[in-house]
C-alpha atoms as a PDB file:
ATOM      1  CA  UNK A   1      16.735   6.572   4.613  1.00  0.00           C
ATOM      2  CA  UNK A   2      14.941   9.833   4.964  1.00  0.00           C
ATOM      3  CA  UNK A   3      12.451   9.095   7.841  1.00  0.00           C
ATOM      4  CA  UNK A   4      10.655  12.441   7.850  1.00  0.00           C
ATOM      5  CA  UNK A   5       9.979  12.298   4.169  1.00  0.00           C
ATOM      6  CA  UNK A   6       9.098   8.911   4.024  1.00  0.00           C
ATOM      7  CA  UNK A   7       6.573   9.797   7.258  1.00  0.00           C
ATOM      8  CA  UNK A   8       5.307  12.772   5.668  1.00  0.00           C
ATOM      9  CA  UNK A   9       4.585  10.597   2.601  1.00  0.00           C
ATOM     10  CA  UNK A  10       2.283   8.244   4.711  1.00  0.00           C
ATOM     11  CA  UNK A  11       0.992  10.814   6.687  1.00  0.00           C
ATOM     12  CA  UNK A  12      -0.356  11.904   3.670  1.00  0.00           C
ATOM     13  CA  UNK A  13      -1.215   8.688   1.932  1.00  0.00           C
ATOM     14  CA  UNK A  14      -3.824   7.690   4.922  1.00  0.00           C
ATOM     15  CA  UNK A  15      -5.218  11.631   5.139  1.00  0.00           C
ATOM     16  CA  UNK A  16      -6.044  12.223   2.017  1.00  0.00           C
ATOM     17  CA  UNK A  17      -7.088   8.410   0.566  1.00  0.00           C
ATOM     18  CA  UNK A  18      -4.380   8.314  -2.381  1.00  0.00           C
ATOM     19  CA  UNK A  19      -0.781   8.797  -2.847  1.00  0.00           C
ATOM     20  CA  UNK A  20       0.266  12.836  -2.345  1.00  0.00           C
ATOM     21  CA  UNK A  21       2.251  14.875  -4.599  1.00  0.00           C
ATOM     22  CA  UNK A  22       6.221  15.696  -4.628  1.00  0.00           C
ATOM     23  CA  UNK A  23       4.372  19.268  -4.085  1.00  0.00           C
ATOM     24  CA  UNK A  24       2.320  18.133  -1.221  1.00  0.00           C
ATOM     25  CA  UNK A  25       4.859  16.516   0.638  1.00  0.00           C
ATOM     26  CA  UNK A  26       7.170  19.603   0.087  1.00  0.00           C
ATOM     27  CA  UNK A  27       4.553  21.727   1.171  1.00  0.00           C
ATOM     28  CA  UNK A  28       4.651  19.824   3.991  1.00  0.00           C
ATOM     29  CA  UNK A  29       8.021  18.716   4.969  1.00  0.00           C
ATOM     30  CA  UNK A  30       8.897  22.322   3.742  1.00  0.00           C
ATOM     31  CA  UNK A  31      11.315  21.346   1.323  1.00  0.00           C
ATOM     32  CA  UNK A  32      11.236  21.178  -2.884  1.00  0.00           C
ATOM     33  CA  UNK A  33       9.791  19.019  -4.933  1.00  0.00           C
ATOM     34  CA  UNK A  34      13.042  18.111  -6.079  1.00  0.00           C
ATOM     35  CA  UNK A  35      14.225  16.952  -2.680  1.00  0.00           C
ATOM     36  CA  UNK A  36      11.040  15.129  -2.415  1.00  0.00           C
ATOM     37  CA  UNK A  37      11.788  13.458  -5.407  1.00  0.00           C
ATOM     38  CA  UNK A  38      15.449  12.382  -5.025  1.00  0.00           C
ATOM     39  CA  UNK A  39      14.166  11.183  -1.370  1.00  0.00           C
ATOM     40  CA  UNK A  40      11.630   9.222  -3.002  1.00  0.00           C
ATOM     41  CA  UNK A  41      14.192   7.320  -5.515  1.00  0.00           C
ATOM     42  CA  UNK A  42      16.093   6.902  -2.215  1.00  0.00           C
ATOM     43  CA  UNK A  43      13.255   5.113  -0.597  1.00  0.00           C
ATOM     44  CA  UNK A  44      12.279   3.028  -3.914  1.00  0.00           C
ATOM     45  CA  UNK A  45      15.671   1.604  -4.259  1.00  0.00           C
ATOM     46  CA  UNK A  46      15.687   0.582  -0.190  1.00  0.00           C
ATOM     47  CA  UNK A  47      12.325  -0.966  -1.273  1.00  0.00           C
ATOM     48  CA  UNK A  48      10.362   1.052   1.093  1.00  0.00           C
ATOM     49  CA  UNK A  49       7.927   2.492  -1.598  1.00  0.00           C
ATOM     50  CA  UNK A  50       7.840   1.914  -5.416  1.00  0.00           C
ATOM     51  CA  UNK A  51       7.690   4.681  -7.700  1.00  0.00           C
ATOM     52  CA  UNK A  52       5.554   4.951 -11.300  1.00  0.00           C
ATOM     53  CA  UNK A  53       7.180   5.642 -14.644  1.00  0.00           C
ATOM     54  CA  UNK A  54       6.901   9.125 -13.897  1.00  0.00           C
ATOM     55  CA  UNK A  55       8.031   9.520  -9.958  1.00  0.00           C
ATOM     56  CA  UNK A  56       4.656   9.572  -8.594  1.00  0.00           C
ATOM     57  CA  UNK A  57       3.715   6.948  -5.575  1.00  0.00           C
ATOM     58  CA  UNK A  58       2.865   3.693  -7.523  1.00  0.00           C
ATOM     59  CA  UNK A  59       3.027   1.740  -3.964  1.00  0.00           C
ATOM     60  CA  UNK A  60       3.476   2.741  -0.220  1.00  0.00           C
ATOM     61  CA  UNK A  61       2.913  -0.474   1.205  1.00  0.00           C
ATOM     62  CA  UNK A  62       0.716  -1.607   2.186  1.00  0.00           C
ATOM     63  CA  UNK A  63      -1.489   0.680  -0.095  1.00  0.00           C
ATOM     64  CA  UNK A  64      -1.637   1.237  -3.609  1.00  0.00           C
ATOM     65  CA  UNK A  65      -1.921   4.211  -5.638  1.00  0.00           C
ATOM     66  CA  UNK A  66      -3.540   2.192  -8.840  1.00  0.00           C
ATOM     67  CA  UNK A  67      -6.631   0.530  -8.546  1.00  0.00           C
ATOM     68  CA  UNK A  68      -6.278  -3.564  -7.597  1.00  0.00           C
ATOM     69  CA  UNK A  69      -8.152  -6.699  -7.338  1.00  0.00           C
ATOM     70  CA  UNK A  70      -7.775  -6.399  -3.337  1.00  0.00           C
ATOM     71  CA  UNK A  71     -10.491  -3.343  -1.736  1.00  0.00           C
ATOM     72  CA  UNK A  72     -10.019  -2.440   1.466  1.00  0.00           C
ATOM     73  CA  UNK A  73     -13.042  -0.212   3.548  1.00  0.00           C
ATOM     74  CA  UNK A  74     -11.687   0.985   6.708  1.00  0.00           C
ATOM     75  CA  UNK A  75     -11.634   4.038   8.242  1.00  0.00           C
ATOM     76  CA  UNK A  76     -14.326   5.067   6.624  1.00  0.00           C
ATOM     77  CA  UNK A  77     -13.127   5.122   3.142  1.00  0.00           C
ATOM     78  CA  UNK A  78     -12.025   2.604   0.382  1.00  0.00           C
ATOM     79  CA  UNK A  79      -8.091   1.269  -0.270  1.00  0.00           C
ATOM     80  CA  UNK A  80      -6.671  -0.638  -2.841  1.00  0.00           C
ATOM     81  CA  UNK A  81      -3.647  -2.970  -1.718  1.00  0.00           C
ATOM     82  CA  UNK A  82      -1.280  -4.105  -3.506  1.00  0.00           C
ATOM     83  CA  UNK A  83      -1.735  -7.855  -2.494  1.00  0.00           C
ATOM     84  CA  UNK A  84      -3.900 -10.099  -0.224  1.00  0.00           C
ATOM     85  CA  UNK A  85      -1.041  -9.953   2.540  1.00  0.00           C
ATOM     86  CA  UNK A  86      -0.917  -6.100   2.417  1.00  0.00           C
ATOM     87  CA  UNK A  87      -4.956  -5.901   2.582  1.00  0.00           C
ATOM     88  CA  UNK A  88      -4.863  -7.098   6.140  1.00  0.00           C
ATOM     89  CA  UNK A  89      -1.683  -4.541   6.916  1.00  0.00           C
ATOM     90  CA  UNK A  90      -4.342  -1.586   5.700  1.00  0.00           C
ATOM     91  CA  UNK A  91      -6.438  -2.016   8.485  1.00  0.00           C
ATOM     92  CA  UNK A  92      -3.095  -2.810  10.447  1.00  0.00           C
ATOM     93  CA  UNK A  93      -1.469   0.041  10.029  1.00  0.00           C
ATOM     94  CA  UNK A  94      -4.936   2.328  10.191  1.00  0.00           C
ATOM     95  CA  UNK A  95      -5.323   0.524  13.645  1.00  0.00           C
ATOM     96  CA  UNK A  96      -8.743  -0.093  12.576  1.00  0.00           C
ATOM     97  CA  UNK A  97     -11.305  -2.971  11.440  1.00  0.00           C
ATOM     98  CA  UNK A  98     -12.712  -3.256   8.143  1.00  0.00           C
ATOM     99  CA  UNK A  99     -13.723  -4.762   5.037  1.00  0.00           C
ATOM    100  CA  UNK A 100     -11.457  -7.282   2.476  1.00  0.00           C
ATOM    101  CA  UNK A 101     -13.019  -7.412  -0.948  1.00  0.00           C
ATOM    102  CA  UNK A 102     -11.827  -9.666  -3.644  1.00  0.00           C
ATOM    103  CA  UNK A 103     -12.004 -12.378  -5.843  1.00  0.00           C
ATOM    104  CA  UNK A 104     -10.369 -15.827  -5.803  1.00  0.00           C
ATOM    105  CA  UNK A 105      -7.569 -16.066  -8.027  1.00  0.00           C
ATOM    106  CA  UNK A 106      -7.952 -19.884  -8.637  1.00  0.00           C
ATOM    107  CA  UNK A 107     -12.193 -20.153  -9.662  1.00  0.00           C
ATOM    108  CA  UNK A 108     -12.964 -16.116 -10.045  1.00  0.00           C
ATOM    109  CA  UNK A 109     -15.602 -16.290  -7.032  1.00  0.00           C
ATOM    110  CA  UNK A 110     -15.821 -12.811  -5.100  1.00  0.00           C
ATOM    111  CA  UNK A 111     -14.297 -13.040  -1.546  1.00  0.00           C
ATOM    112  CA  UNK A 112     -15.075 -11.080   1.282  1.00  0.00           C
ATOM    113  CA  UNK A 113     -13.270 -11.142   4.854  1.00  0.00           C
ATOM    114  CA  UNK A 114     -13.627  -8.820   7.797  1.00  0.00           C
ATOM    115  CA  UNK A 115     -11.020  -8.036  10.144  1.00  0.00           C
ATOM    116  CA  UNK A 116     -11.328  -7.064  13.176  1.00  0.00           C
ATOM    117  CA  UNK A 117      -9.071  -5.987  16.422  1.00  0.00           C
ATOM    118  CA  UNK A 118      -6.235  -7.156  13.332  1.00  0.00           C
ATOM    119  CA  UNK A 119      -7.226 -10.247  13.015  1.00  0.00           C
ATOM    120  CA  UNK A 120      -9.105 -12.075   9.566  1.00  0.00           C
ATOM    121  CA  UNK A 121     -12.955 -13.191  10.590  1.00  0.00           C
ATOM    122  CA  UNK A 122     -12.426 -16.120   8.538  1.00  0.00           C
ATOM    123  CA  UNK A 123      -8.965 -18.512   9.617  1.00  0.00           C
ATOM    124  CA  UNK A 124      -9.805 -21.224   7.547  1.00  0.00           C
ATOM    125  CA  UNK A 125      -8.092 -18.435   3.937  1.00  0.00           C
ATOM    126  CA  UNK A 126      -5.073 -19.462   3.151  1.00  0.00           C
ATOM    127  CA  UNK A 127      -2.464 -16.896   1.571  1.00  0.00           C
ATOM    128  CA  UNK A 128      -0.412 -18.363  -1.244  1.00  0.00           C
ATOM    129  CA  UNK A 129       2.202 -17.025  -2.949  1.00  0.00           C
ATOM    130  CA  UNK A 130       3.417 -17.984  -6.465  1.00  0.00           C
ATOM    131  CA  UNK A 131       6.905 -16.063  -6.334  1.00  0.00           C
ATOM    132  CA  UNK A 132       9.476 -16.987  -3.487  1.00  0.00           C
ATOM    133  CA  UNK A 133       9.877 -14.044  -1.183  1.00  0.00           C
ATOM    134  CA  UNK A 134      13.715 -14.003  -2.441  1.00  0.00           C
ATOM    135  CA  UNK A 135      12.368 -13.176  -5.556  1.00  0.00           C
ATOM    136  CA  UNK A 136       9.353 -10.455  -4.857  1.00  0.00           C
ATOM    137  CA  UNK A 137      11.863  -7.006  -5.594  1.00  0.00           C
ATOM    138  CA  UNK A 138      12.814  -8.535  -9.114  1.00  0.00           C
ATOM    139  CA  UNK A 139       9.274  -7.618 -10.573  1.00  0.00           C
ATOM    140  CA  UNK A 140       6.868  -6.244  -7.185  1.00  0.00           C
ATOM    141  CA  UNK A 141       4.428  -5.012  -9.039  1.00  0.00           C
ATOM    142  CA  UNK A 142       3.947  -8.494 -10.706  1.00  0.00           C
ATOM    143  CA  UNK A 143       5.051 -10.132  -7.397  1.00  0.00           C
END
């Protein structure tokens, strides 16, 4: 796995709020878009980002590049996670608290958490997952 491409990427991903370009992270890791891309499919198929139909950044997990049920506000800015898990690694991996917007899945009433120092301000949520974790990479983005 290409660690300074897949760095770059993130690097990227948290500075400017969205998923960079093969051109922005060639620009940065001073290589071609090209390279950037074939490193990409590299990193997609070791399940360390997902690609979009047409090679952009569809996921970098914990954040997502397409708008979700799941809003994150830290670090002064808005982030849209893939899943309720990957919500709290936002402000994880930002090292910072914030803000968990959502709704319930089950009854459709909005839910909001805070975290703070990593940790949810409400312990009694409980995460549930309808696919087995052995089963998440068949279909992620459904996962």
């Amino acid at each position: 796995m290409n660690l300074e491409l897949r760095n770059a990427t993130y690097r990227l991903f948290t500075e400017l709020g969205r998923a960079p370009t093969a051109d922005e992270v060639a620009e940065e890791t001073g290589s071609g878009a090209e390279d950037v891309q074939s490193g990409w499919r590299e990193l997609h198929e070791a399940h360390a980002l997902v690609l979009d139909g047409d090679g952009g950044i569809r996921m970098a997990n914990p954040f997502s590049a397409v708008p979700t049920p799941y809003r994150v506000r830290a670090a002064g800015r808005d982030w849209f996670a893939n899943c309720a898990w990957d919500a709290f690694g936002i402000c994880v991996a930002l090292d910072v608290d914030g803000r968990i917007e959502t709704v319930c899945a089950d009854c459709g009433d909005p839910l909001g958490v805070g975290v703070r120092d990593g940790r949810s301000g409400d312990e009694t949520l409980v995460f549930h997952c309808l696919v087995p974790a052995s089963r998440w990479w068949d279909d992620i983005v459904h996962t």
